[in-house]
C-alpha atoms as a PDB file:
ATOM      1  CA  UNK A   1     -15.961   3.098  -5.140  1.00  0.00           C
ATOM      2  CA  UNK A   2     -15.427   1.406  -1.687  1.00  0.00           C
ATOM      3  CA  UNK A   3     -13.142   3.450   0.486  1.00  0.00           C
ATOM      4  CA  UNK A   4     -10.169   0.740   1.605  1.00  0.00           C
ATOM      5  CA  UNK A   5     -10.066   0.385   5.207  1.00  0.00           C
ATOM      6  CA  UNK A   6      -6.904   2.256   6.996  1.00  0.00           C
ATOM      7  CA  UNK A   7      -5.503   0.749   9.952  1.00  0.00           C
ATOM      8  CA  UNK A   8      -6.722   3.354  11.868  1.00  0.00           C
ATOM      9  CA  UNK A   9     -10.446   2.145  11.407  1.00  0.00           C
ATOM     10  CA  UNK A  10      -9.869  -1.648  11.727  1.00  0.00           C
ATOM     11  CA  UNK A  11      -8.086  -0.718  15.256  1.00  0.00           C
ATOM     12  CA  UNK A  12     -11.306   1.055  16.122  1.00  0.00           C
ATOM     13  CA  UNK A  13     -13.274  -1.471  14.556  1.00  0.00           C
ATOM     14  CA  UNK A  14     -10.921  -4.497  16.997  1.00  0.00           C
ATOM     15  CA  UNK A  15     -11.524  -1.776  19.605  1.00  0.00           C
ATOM     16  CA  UNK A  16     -15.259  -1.543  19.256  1.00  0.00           C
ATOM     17  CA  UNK A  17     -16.075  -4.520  22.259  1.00  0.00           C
ATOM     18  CA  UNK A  18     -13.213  -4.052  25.086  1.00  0.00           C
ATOM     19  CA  UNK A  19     -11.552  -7.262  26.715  1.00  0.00           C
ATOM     20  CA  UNK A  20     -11.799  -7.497  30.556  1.00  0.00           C
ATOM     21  CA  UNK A  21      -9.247  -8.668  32.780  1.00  0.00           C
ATOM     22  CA  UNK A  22     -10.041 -12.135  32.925  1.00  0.00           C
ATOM     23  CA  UNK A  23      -9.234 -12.261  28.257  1.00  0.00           C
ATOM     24  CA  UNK A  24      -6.430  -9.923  28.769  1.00  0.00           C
ATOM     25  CA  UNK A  25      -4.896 -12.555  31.358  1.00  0.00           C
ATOM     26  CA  UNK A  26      -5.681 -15.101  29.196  1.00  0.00           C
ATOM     27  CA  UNK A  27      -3.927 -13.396  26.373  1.00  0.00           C
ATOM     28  CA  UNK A  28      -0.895 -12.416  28.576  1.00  0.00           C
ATOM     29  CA  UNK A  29      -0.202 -16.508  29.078  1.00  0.00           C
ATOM     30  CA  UNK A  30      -0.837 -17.213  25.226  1.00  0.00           C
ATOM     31  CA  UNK A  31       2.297 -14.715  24.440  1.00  0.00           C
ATOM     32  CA  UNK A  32       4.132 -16.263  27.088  1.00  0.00           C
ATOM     33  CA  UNK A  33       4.066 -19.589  25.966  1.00  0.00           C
ATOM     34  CA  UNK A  34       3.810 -18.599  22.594  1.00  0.00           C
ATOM     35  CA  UNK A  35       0.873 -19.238  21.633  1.00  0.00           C
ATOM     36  CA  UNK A  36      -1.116 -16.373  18.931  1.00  0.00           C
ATOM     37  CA  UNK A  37      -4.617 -15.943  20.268  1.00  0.00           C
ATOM     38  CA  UNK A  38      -7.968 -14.386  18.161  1.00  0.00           C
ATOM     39  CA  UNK A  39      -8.193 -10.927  18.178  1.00  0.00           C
ATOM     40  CA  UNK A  40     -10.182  -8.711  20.356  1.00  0.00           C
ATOM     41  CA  UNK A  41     -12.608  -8.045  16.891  1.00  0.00           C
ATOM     42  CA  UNK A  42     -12.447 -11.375  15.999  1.00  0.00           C
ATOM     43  CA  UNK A  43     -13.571 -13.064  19.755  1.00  0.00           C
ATOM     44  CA  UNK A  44     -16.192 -10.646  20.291  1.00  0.00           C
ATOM     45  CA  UNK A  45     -17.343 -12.019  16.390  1.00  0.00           C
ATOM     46  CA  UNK A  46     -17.261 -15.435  18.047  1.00  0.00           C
ATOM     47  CA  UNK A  47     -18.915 -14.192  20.822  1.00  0.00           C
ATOM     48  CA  UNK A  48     -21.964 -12.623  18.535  1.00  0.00           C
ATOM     49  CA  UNK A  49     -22.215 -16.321  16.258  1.00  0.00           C
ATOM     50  CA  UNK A  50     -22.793 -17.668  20.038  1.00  0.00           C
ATOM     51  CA  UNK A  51     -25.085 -15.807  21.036  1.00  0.00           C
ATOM     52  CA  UNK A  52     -27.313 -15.383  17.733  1.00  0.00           C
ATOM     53  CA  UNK A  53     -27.291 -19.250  17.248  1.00  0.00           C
ATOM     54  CA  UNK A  54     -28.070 -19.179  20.682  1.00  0.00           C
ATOM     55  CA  UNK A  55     -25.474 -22.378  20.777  1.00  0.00           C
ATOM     56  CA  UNK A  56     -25.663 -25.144  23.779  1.00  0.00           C
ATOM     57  CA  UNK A  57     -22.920 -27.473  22.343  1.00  0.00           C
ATOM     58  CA  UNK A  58     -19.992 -25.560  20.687  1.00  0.00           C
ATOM     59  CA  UNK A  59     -16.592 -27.354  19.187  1.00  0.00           C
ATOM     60  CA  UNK A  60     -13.097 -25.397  19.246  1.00  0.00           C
ATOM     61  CA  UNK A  61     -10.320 -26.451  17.342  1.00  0.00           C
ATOM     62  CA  UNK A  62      -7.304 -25.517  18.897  1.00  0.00           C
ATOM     63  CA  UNK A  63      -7.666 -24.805  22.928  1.00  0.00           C
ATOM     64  CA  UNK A  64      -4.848 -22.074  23.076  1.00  0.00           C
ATOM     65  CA  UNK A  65      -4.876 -20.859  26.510  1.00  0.00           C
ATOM     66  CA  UNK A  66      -8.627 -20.103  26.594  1.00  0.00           C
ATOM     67  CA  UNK A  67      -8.879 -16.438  24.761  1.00  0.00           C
ATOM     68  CA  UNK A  68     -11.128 -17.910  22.262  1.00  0.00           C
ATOM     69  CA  UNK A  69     -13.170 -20.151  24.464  1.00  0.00           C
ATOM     70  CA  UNK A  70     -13.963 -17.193  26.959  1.00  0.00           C
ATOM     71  CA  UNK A  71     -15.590 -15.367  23.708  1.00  0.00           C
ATOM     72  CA  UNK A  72     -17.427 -18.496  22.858  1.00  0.00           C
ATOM     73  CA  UNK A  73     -18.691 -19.139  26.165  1.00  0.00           C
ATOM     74  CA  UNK A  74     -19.815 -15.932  27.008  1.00  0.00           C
ATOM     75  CA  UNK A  75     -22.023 -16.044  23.968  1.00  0.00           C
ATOM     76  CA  UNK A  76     -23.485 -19.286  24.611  1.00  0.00           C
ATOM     77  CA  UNK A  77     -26.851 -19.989  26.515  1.00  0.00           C
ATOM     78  CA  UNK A  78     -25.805 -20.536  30.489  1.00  0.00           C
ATOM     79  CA  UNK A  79     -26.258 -24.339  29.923  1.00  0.00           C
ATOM     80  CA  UNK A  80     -23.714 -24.969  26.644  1.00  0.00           C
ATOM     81  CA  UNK A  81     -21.044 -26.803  26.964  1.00  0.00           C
ATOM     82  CA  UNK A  82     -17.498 -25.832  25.175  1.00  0.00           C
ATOM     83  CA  UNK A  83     -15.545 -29.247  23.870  1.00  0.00           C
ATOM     84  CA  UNK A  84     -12.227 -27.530  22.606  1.00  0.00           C
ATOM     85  CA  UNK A  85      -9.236 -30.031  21.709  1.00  0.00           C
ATOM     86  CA  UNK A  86      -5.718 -28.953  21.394  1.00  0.00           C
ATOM     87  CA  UNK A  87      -2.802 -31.387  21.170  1.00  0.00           C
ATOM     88  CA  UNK A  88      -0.872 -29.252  24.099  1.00  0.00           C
ATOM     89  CA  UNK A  89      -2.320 -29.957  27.390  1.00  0.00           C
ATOM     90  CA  UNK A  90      -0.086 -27.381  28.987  1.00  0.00           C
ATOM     91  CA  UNK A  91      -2.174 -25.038  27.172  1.00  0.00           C
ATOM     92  CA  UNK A  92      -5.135 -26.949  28.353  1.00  0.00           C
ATOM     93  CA  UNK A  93      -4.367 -26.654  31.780  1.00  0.00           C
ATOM     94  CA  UNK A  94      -3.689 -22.444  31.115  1.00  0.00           C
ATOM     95  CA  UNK A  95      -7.667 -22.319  29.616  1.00  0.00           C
ATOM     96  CA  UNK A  96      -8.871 -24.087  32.535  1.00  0.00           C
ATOM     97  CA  UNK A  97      -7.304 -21.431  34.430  1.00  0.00           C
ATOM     98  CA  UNK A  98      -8.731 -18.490  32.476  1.00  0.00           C
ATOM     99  CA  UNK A  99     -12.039 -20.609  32.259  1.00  0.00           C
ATOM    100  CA  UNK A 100     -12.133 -21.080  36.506  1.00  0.00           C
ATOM    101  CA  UNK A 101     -10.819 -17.131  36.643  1.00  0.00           C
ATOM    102  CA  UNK A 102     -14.043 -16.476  34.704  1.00  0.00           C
ATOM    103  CA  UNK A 103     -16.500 -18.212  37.158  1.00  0.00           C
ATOM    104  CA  UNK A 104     -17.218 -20.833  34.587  1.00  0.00           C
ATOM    105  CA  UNK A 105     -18.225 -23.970  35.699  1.00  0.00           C
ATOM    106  CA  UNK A 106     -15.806 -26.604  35.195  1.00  0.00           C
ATOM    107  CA  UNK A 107     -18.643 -29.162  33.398  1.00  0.00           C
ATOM    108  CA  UNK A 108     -19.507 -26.252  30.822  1.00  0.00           C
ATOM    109  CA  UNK A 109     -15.498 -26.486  29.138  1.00  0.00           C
ATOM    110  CA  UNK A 110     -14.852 -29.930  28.059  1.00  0.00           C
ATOM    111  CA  UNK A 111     -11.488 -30.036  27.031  1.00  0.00           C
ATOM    112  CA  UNK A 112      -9.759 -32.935  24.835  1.00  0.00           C
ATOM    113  CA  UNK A 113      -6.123 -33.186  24.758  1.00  0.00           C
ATOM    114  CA  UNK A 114      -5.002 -34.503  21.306  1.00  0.00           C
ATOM    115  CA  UNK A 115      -4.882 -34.410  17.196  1.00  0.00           C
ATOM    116  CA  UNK A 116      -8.244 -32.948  16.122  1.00  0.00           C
ATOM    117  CA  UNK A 117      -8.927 -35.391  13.174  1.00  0.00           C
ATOM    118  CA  UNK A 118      -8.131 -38.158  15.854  1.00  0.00           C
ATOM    119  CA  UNK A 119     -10.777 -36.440  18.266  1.00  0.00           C
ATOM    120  CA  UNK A 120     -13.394 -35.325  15.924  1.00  0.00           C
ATOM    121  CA  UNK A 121     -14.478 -38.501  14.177  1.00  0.00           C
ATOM    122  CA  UNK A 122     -15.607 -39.510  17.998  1.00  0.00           C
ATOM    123  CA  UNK A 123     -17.859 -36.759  18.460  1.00  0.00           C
ATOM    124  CA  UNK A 124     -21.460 -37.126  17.766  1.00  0.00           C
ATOM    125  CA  UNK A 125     -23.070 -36.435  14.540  1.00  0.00           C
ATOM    126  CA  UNK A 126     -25.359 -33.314  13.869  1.00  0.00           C
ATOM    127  CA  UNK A 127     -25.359 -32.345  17.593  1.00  0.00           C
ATOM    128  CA  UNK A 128     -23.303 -29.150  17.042  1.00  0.00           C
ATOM    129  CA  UNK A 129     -24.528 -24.956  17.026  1.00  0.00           C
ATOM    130  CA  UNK A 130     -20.842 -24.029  16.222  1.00  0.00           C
ATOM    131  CA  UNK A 131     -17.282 -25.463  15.453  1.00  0.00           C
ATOM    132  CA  UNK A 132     -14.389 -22.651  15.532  1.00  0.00           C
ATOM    133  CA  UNK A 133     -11.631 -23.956  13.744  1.00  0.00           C
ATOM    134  CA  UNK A 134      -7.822 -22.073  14.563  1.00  0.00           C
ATOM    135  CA  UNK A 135      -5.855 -25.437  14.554  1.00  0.00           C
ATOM    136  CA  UNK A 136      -3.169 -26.863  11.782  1.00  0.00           C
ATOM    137  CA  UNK A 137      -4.048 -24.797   8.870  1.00  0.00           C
ATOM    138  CA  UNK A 138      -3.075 -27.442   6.418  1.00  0.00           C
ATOM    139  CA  UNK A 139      -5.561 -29.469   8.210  1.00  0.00           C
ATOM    140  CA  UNK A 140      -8.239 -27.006   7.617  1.00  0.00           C
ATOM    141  CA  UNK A 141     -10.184 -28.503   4.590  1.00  0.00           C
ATOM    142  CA  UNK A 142     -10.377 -31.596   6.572  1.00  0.00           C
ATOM    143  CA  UNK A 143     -11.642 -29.569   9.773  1.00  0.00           C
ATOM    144  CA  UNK A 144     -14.496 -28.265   7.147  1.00  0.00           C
ATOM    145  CA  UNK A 145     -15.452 -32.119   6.054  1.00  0.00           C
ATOM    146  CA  UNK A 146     -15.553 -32.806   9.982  1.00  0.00           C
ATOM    147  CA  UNK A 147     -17.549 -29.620  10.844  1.00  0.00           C
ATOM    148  CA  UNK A 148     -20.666 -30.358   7.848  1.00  0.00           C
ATOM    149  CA  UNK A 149     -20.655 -33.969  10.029  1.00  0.00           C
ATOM    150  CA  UNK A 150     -20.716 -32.313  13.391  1.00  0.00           C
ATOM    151  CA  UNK A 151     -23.319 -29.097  13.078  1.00  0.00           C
ATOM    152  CA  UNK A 152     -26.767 -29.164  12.762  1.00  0.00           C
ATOM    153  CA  UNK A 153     -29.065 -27.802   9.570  1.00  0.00           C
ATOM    154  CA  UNK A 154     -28.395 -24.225  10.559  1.00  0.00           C
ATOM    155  CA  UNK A 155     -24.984 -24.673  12.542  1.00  0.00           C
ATOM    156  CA  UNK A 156     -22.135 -22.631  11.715  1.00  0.00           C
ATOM    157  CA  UNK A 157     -18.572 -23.455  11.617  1.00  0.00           C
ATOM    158  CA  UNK A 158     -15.912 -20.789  11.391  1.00  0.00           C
ATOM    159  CA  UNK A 159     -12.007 -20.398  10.113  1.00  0.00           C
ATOM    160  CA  UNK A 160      -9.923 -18.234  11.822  1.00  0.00           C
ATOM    161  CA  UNK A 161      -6.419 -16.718   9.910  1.00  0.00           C
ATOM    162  CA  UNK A 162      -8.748 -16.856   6.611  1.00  0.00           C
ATOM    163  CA  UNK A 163      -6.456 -14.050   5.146  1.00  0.00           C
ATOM    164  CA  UNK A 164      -3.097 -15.299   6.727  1.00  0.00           C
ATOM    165  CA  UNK A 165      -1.105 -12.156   7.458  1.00  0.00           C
ATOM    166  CA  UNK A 166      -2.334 -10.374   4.021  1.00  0.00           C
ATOM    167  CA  UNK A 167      -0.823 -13.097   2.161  1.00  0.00           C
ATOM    168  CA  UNK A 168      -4.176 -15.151   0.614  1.00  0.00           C
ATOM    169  CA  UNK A 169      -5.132 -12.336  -0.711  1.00  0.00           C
ATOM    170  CA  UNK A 170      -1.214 -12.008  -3.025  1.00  0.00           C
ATOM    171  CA  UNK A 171      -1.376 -14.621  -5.446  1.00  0.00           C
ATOM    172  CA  UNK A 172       2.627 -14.494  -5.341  1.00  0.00           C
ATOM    173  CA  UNK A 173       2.438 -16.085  -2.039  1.00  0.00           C
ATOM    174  CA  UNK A 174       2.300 -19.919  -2.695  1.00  0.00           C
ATOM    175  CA  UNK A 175       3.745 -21.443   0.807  1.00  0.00           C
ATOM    176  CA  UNK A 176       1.637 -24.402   2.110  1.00  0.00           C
ATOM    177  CA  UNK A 177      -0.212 -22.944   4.711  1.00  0.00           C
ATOM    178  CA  UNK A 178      -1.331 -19.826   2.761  1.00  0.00           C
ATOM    179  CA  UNK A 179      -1.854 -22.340  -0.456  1.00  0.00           C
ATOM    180  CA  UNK A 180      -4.192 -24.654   2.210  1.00  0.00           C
ATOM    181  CA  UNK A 181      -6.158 -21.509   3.169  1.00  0.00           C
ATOM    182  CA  UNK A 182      -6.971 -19.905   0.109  1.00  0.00           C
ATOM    183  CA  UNK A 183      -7.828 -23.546  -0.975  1.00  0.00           C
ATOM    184  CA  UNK A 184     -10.540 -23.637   1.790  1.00  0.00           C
ATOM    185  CA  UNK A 185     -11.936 -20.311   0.722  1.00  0.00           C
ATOM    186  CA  UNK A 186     -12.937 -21.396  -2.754  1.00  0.00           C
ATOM    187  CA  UNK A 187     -14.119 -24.835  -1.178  1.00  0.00           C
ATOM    188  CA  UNK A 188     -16.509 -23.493   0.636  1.00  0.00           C
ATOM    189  CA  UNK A 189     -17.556 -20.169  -1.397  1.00  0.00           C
ATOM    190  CA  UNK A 190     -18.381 -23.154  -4.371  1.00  0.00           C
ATOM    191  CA  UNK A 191     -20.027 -25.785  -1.660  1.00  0.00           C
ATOM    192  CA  UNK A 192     -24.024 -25.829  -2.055  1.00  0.00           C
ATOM    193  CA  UNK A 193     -24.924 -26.559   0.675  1.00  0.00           C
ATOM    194  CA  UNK A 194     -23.137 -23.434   2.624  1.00  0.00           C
ATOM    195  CA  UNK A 195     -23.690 -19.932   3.317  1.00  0.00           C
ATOM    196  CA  UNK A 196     -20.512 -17.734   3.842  1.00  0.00           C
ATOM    197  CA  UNK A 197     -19.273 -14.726   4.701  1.00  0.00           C
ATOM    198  CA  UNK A 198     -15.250 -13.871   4.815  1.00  0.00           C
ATOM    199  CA  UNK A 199     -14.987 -11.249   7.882  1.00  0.00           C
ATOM    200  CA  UNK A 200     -12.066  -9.038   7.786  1.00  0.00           C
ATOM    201  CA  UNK A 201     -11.501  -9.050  11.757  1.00  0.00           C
ATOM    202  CA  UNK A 202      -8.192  -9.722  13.321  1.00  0.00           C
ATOM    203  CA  UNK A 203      -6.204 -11.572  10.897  1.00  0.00           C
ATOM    204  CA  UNK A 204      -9.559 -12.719   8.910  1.00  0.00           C
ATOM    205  CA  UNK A 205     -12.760 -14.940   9.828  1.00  0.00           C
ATOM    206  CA  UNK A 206     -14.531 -16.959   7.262  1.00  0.00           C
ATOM    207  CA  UNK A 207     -17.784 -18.105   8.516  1.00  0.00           C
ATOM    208  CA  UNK A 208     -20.195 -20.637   6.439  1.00  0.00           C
ATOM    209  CA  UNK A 209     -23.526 -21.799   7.752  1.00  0.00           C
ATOM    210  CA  UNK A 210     -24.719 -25.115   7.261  1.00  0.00           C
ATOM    211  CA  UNK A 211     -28.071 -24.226   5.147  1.00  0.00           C
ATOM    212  CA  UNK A 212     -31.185 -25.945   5.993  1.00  0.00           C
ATOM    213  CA  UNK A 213     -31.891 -26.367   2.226  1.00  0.00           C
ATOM    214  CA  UNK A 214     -28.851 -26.200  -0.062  1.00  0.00           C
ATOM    215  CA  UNK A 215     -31.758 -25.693  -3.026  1.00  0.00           C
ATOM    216  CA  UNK A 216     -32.174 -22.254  -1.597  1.00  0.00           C
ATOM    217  CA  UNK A 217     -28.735 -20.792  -1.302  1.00  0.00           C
END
């Protein structure tokens, strides 16, 4: 029998990459405004996905104040380019900070102030590594029809919240957002032409790559 994870272990495991000054700054504005950032466990998850796809164009769904998009970046080659969209461009302005902070070049974060399914249909077919999605959850099965148009054969998108505060896991809980996420989850988990993995870091990340041959899976 699998031994269930305690909290002390997941801490350790959130624990396991340490955030620098530059994220913890960033994550000191995103509880200031409000805003609930990625987790230590699951940025430095983000930051691995970068790195291994070894990703030059990169989407982000939901801008925050930049936590997310310093994990991304910092996984990406040196000549990727970030395009995150967030309908808040106070928060914008925030990630620009933490992005400038970093010693990130200013034409390697693209950032789009608006509604994500008003932003995405304008970006360019196939031409993505990555999309991280941590936007409107009821929006997310839309997101996932956006992201198979965006990556590449290979590309991976990713969900952030995929177990909503323990609750897609209860099937008691039947609120929109939870009903939206758990939704997603069998979408892609039944899709042929994706690979997935639900990762439980910070407060869950489902990942699904784009397969080169959906035959294969």
């Amino acid at each position: 029998m699998t031994t269930p994870i305690t909290a002390a272990s997941w801490s350790y495991a959130e624990a396991h990459v340490a955030e620098d000054e530059v994220v913890s700054a960033a994550r000191a504005r995103a509880e200031e405004v409000g805003v609930v950032a990625i987790s230590p466990g699951g940025g430095a998850a983000l930051r691995f996905l970068a790195s291994v796809l070894d990703a030059r164009a990169v989407v982000e769904i939901g801008t925050g104040t930049g936590v997310s998009g310093l994990w991304l970046l910092r996984g990406m080659r040196s000549d990727g380019v970030l395009t995150t969209v967030d309908i808040e461009a106070e928060h914008q302005r925030l990630a620009r900070q933490g992005f400038s902070e970093a010693g990130i070049p200013s034409q390697r974060a693209r950032t789009i102030s608006g509604s994500a399914l008003d932003v995405l249909p304008r970006l360019t077919d196939g031409h993505y590594d990555l999309v991280f999605c941590d936007g409107d959850k009821s929006e997310y099965s839309a997101y996932l029809a956006e992201a198979l148009r965006l990556l590449r054969p290979g590309g991976v998108v990713a969900f952030d919240n995929a177990l909503w505060h323990d609750k897609v896991a209860d099937p008691a809980q039947r609120d929109s957002e939870t009903v939206a996420i758990r939704e997603l989850g069998r979408e892609i988990a039944a899709h042929e032409g994706l690979l997935s993995v639900l990762l439980p870091v910070g407060d869950g990340l489902l990942c699904a790559k784009k397969v080169w041959d959906p035959a294969a899976v």
